[in-house]
Protein backbone atom coordinates (compact mmCIF):
# COMPACT_ATOMS: atom_id res chain seq x y z
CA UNK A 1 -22.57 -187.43 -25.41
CA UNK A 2 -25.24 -185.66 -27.11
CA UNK A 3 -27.91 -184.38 -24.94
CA UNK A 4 -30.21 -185.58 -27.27
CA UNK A 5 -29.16 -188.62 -27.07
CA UNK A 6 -29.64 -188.49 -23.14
CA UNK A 7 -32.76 -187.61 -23.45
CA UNK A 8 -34.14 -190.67 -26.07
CA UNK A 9 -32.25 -193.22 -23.68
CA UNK A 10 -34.18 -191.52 -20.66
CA UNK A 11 -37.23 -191.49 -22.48
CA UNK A 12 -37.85 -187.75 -21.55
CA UNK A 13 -40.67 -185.90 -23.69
CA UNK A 14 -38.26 -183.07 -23.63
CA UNK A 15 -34.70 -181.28 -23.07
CA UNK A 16 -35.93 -179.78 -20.12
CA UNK A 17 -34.92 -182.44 -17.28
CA UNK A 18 -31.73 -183.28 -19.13
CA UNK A 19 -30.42 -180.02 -19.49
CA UNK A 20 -30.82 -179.21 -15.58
CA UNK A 21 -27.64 -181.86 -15.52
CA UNK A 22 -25.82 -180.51 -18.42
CA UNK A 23 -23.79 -177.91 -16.22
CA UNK A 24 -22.67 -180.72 -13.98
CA UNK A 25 -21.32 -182.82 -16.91
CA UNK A 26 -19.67 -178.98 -18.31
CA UNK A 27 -18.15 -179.16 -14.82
CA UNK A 28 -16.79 -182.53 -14.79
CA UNK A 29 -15.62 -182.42 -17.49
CA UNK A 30 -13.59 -179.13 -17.37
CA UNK A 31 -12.00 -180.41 -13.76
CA UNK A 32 -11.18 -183.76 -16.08
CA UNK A 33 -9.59 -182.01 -18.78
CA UNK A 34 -7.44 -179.58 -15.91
CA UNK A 35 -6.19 -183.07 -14.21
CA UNK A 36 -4.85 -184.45 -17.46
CA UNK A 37 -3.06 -181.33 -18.60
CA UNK A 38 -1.34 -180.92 -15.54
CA UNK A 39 -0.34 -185.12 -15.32
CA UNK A 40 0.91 -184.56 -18.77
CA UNK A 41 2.96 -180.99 -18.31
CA UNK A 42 2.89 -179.84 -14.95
CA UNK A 43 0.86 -177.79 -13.04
């Protein structure tokens, strides 16, 4: 999701707060995308 986005839902006057999240989504994602390549071929 755009963090853009995030921050009209949240109603935030700013990127600022939503951006000190952004590296947890990077993260999450990243350990997401490692699980599904190695369900799909192996580890």
């Amino acid at each position: 999701m755009d963090i853009r986005v995030v921050q009209q839902i949240l109603r935030h006057s700013s990127l600022a707060v939503p951006k000190r999240y952004a590296h947890a989504t990077r993260k999450l994602a990243k350990d997401a995308a490692h699980r599904v390549e190695n369900a799909l071929w192996g580890p």
